[in-house]
Protein backbone atom coordinates (compact mmCIF):
# COMPACT_ATOMS: atom_id res chain seq x y z
CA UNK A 1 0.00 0.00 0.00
CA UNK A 2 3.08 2.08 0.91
CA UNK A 3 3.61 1.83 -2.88
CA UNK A 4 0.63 2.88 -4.27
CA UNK A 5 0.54 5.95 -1.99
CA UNK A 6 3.99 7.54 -3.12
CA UNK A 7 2.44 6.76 -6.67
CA UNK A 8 -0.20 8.88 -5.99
CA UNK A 9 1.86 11.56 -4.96
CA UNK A 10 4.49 11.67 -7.57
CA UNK A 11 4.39 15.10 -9.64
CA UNK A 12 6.64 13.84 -12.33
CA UNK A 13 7.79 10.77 -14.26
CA UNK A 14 11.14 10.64 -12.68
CA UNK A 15 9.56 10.28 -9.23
CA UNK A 16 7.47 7.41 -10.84
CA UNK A 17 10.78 5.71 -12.69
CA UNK A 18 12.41 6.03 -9.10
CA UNK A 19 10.08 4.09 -7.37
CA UNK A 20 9.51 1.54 -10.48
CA UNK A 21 13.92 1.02 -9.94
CA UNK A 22 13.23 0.77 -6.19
CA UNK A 23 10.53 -2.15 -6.79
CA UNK A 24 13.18 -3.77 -9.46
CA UNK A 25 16.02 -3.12 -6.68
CA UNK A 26 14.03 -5.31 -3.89
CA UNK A 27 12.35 -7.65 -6.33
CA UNK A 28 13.34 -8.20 -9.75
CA UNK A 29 12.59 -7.74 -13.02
CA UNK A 30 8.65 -6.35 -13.13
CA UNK A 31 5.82 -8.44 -15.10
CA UNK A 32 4.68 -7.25 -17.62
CA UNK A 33 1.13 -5.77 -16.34
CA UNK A 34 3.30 -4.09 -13.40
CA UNK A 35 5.63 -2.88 -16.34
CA UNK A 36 2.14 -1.29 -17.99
CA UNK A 37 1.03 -0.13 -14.43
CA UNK A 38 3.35 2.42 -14.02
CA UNK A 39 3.40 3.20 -17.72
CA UNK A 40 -0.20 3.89 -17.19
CA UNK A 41 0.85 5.99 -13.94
CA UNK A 42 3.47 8.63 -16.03
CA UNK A 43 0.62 8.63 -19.03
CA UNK A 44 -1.69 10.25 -16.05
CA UNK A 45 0.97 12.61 -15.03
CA UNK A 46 1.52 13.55 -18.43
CA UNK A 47 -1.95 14.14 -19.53
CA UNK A 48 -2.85 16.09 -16.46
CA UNK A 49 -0.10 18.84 -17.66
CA UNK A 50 -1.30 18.93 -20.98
CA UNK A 51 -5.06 19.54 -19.75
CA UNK A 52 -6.13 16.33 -21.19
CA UNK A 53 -9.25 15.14 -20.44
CA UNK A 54 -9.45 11.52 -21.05
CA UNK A 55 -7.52 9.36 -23.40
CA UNK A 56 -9.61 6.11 -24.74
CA UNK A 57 -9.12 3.53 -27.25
CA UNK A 58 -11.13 1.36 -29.65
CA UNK A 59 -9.54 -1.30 -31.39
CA UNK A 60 -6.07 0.80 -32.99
CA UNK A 61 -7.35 4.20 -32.66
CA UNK A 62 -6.48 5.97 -29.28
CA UNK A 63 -8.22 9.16 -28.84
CA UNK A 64 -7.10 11.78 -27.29
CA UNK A 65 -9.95 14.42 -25.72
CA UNK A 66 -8.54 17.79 -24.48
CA UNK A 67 -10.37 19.77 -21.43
CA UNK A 68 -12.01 22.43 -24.20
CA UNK A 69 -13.29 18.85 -25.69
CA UNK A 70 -11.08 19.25 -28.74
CA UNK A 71 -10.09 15.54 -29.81
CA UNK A 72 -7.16 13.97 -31.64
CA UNK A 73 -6.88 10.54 -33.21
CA UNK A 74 -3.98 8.61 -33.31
CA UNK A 75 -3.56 5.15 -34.78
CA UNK A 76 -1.18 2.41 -32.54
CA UNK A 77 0.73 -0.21 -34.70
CA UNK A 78 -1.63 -2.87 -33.50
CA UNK A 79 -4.43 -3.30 -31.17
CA UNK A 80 -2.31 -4.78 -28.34
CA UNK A 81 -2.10 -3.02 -25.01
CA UNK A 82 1.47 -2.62 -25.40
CA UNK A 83 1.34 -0.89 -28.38
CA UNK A 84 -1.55 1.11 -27.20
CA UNK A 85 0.16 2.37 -24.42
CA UNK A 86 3.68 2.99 -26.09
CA UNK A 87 1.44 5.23 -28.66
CA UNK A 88 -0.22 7.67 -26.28
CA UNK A 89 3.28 8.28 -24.30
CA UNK A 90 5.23 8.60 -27.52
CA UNK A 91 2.35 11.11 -28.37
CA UNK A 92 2.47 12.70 -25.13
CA UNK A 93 6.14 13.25 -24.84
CA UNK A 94 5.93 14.66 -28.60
CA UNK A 95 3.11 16.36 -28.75
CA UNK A 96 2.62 20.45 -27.01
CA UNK A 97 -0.88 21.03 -25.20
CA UNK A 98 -3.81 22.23 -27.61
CA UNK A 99 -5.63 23.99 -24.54
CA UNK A 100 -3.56 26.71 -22.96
């Protein structure tokens, strides 16, 4: 529970990637739904600082809905959850905020 707390209280993805080492440091290599767990954690931080609203997917498509509910489409490579999530952090890292 300790864990999940100091999640919740990270206000950047370095804090997150810190305690993601820490939890590799005590007990080996992470799973892959743990790996996709915190992935999921630094797309939250992420979106929150570019006012994004929600970010869904159907099938490939991963949509992207902004707080002035403006929405962007992007396409992943395939529909697996991997994929999924390494397109809407590649897009977050690359992308600046369309609400200011």
């Amino acid at each position: 529970m300790d864990i999940y707390r100091r999640l919740s209280q990270c206000e950047n993805a370095v804090e997150i990637y810190e305690i993601e080492e820490e939890i590799i440091d005590r007990f080996g290599e992470l799973d892959m739904p743990t790996k996709q767990f915190f992935e999921l954690m630094v797309i939250k931080l992420l979106a929150l600082d570019k006012k994004i609203k929600s970010i869904s997917n159907y099938g490939q498509n991963v949509t992207v809905t902004y707080a002035n509910n403006s929405k962007e489409t992007i396409q992943s490579k395939s529909r697996d959850d991997d994929d999924i999530i390494k397109c809407a952090l590649f897009y977050l890292r690359n992308n600046k905020p369309k609400v200011l």
